[in-house]
N, C-alpha and C. Protein backbone atom coordinates (compact mmCIF):
# COMPACT_ATOMS: atom_id res chain seq x y z
N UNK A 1 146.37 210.93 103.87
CA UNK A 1 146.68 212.18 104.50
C UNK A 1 147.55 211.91 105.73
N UNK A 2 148.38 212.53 105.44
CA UNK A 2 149.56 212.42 107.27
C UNK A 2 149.36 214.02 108.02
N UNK A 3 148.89 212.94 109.24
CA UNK A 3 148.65 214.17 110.06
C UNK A 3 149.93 214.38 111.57
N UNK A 4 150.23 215.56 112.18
CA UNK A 4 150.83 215.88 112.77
C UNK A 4 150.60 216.62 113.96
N UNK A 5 150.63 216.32 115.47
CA UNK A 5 149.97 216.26 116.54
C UNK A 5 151.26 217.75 117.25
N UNK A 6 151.63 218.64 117.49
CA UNK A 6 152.38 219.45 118.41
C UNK A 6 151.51 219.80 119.81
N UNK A 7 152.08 219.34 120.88
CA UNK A 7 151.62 219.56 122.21
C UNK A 7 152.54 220.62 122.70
N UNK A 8 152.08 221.73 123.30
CA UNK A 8 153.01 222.47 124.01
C UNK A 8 152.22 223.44 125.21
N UNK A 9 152.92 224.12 125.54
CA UNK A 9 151.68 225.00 127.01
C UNK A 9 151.88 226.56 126.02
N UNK A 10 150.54 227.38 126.95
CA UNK A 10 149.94 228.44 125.77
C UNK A 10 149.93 229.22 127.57
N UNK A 11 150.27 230.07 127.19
CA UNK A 11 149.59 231.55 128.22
C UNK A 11 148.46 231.97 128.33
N UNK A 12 147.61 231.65 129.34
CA UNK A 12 146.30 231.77 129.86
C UNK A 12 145.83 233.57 129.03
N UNK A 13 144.56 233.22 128.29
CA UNK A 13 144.13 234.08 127.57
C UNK A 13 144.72 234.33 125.88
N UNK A 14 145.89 233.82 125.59
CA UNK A 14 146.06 234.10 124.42
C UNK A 14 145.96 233.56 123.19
N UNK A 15 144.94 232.64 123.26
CA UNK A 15 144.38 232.10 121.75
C UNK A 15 144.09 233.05 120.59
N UNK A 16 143.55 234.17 121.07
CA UNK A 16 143.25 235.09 120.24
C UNK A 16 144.35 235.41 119.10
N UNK A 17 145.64 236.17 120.14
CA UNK A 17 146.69 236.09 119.59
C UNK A 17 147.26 235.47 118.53
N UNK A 18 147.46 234.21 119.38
CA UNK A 18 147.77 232.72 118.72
C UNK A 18 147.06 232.73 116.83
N UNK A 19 145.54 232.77 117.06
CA UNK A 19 144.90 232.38 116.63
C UNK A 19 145.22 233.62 115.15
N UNK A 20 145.33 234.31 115.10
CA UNK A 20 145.48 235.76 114.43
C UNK A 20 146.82 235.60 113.90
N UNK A 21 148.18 235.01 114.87
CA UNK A 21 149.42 235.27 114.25
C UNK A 21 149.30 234.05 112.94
N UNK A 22 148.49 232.97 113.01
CA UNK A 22 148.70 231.75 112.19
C UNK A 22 147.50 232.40 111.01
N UNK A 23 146.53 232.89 111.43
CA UNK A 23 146.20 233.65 110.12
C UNK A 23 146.36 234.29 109.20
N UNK A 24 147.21 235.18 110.03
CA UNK A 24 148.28 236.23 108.59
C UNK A 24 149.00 235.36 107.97
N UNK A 25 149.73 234.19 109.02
CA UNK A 25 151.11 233.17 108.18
C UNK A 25 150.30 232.19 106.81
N UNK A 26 148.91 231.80 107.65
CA UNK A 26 148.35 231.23 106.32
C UNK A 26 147.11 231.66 105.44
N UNK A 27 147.36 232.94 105.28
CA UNK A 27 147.35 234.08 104.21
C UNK A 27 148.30 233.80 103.17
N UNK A 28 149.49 233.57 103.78
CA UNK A 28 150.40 233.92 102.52
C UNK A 28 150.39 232.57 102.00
N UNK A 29 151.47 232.23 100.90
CA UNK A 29 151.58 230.44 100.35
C UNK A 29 152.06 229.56 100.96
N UNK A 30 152.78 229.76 102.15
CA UNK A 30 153.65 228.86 103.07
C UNK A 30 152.92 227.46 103.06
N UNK A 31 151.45 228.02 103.24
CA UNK A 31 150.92 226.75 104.21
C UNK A 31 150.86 225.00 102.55
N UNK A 32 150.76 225.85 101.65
CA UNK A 32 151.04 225.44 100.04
C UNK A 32 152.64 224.38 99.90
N UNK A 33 153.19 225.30 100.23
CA UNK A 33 154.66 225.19 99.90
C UNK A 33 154.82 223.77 101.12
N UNK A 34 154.39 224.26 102.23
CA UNK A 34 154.77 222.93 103.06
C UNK A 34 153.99 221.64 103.03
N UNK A 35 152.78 221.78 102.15
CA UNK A 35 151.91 220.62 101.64
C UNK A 35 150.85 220.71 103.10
N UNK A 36 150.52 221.46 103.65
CA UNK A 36 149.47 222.01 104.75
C UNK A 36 148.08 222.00 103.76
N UNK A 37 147.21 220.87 104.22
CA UNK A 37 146.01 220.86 103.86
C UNK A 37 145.19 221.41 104.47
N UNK A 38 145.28 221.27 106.10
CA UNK A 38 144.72 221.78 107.40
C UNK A 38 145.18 221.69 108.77
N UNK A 39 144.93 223.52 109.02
CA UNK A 39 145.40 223.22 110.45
C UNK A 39 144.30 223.39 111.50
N UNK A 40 144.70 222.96 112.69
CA UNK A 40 143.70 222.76 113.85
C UNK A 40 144.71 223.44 115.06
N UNK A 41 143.96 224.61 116.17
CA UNK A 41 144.06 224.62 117.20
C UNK A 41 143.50 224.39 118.37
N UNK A 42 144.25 224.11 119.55
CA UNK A 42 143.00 223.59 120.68
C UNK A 42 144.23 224.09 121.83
N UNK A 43 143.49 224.62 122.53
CA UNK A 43 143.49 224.60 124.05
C UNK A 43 143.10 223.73 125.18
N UNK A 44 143.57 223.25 125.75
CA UNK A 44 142.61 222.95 126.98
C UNK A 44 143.69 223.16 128.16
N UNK A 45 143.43 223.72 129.06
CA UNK A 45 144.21 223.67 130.76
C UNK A 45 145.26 224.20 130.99
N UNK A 46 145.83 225.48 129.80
CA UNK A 46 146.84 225.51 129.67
C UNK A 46 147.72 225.03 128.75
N UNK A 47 147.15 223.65 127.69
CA UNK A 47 148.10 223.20 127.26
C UNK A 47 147.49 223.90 125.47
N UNK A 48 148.27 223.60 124.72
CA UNK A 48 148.45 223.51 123.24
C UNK A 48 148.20 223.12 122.30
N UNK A 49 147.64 222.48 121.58
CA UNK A 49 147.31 221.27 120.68
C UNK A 49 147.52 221.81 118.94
N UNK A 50 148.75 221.63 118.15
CA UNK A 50 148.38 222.07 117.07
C UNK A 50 148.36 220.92 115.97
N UNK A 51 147.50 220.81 115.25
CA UNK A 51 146.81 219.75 114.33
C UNK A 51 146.90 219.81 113.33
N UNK A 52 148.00 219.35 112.22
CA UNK A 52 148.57 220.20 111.32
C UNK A 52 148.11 218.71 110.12
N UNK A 53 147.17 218.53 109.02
CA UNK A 53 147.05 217.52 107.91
C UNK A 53 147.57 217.72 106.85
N UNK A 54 148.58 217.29 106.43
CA UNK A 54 149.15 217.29 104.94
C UNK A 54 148.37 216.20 103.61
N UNK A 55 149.31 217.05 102.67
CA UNK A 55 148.87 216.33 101.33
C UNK A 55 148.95 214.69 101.54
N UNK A 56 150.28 214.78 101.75
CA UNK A 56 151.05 213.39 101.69
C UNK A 56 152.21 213.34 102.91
N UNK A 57 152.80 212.12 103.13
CA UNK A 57 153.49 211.93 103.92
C UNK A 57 154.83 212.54 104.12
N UNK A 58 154.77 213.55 102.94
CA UNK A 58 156.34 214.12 102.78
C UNK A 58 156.37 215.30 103.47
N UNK A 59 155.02 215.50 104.66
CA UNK A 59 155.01 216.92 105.33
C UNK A 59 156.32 217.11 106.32
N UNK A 60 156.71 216.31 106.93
CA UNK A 60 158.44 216.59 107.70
C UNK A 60 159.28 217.47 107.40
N UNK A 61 159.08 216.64 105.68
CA UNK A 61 160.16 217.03 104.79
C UNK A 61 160.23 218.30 104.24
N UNK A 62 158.99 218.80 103.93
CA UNK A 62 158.56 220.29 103.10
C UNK A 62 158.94 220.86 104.34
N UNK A 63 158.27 220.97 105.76
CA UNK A 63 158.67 221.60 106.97
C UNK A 63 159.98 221.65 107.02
N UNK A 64 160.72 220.88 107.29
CA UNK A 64 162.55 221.18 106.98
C UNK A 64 162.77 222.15 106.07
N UNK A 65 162.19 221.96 104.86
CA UNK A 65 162.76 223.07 103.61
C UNK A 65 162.37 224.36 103.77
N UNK A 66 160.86 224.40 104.32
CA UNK A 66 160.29 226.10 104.55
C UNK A 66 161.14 226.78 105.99
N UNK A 67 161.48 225.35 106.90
CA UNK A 67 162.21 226.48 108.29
C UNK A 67 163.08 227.49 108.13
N UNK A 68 164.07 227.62 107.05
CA UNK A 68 164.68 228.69 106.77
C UNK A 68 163.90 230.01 106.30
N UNK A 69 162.67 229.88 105.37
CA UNK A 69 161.93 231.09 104.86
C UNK A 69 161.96 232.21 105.98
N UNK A 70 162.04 233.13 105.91
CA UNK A 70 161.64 234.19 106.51
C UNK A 70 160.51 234.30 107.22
N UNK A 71 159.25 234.01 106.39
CA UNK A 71 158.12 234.07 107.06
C UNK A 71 158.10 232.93 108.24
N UNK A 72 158.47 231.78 107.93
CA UNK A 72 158.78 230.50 109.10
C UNK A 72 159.79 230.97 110.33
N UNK A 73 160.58 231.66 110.03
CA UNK A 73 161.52 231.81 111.02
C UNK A 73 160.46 233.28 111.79
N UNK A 74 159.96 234.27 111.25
CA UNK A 74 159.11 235.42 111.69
C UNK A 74 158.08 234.60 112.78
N UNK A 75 157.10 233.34 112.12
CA UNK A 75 156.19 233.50 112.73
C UNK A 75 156.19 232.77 114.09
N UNK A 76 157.77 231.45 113.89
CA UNK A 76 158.31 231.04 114.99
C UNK A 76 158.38 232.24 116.50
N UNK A 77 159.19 232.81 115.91
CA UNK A 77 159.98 234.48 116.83
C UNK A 77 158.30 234.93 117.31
N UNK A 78 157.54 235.10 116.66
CA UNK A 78 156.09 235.86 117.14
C UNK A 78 155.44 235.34 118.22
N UNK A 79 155.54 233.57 118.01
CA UNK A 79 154.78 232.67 119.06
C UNK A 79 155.06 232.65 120.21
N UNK A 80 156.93 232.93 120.35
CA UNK A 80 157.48 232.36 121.40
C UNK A 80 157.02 233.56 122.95
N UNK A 81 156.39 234.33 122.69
CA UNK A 81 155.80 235.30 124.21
C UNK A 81 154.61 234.35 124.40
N UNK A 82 153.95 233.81 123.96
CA UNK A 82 152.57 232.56 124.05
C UNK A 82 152.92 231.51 123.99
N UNK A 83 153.76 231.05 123.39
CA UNK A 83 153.52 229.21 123.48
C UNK A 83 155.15 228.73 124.62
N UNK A 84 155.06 227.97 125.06
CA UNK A 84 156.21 227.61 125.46
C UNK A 84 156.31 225.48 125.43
N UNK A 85 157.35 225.73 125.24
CA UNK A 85 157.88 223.89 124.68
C UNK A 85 156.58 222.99 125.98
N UNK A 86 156.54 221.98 126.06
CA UNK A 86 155.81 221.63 126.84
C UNK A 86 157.00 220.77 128.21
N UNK A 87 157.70 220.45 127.67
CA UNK A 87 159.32 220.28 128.35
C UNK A 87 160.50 220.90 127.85
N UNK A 88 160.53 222.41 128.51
CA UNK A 88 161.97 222.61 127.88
C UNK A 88 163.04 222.09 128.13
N UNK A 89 163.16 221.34 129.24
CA UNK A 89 164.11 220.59 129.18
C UNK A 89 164.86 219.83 128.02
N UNK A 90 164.16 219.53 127.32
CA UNK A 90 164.24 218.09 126.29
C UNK A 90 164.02 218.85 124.81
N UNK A 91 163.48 219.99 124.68
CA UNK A 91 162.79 220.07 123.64
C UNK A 91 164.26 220.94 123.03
N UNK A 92 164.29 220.60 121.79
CA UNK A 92 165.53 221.28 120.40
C UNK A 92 164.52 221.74 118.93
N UNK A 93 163.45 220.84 118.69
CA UNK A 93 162.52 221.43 117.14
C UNK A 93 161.38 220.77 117.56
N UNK A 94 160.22 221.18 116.56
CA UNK A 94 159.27 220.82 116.76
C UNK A 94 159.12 219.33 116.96
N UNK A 95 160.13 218.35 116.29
CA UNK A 95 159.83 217.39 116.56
C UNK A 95 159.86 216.87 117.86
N UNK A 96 160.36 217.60 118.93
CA UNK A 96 160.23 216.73 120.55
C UNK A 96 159.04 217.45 120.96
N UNK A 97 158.24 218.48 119.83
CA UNK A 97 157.15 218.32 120.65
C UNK A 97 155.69 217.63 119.98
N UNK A 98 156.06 216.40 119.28
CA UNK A 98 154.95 216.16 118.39
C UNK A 98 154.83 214.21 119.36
N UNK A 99 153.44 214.86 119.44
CA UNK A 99 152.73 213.40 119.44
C UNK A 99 152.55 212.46 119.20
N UNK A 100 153.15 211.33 119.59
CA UNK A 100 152.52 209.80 118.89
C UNK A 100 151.29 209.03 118.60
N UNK A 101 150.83 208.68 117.43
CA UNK A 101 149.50 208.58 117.41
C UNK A 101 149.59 206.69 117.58
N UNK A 102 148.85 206.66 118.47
CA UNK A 102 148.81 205.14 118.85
C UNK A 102 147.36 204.52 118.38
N UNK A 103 146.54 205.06 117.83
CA UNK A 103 145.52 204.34 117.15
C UNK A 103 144.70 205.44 116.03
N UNK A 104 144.01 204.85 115.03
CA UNK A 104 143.24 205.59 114.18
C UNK A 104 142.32 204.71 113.71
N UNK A 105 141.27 205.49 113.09
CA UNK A 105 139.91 205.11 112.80
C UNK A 105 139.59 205.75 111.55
N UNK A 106 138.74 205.21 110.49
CA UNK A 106 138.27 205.92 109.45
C UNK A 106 136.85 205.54 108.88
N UNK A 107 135.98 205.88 108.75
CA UNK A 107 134.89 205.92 108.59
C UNK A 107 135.18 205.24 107.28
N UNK A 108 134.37 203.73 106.84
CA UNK A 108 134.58 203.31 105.08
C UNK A 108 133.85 204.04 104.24
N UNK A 109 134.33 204.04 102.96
CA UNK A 109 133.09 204.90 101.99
C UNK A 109 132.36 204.32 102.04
């Protein structure tokens, strides 16, 4: 499973929001189409945390192909009054705002 870390800052109080706009989006098949096994949100201090596990390692790649969909480009446009880049300076796609994972652990069967 390849997993995918997005850090960004959230507007004090609006998880709810947040939490509701990614529900309707994965309602529909998107989350299918982009090989989305599971997603995770977290807050803490202001900041963002979205926790996104794919099938397989080709989740980048499906993400590239769905950014044009409608619904991807909609639910982008919806977020942006709540979430903001965590450096806008620097930031162009999700990828300047994704996390490096510097260690992992797995429980053996």
């Amino acid at each position: 499973m390849h997993s995918t870390l997005i850090v960004a800052r959230m507007e004090p109080g609006a998880s709810t929001d947040v939490a509701a706009l990614f529900g309707t989006f994965d309602e529909t098949d998107m989350p299918h189409l982009m090989g989305t096994r599971r997603r995770q949100l977290f807050t803490y201090r202001g900041l963002y945390f979205h926790l996104q596990d794919f099938n397989s390692d080709n989740g980048g790649e499906l993400i590239e192909k769905a950014k044009t969909d409608p619904r991807f480009v909609a639910i982008s446009e919806d977020l942006k009054p709540y979430i903001e880049a965590y450096d806008p300076k620097t930031w162009r796609s999700p990828a300047d705002a994704m996390a490096t994972r510097f260690y992992n652990w797995e429980a053996s069967a």
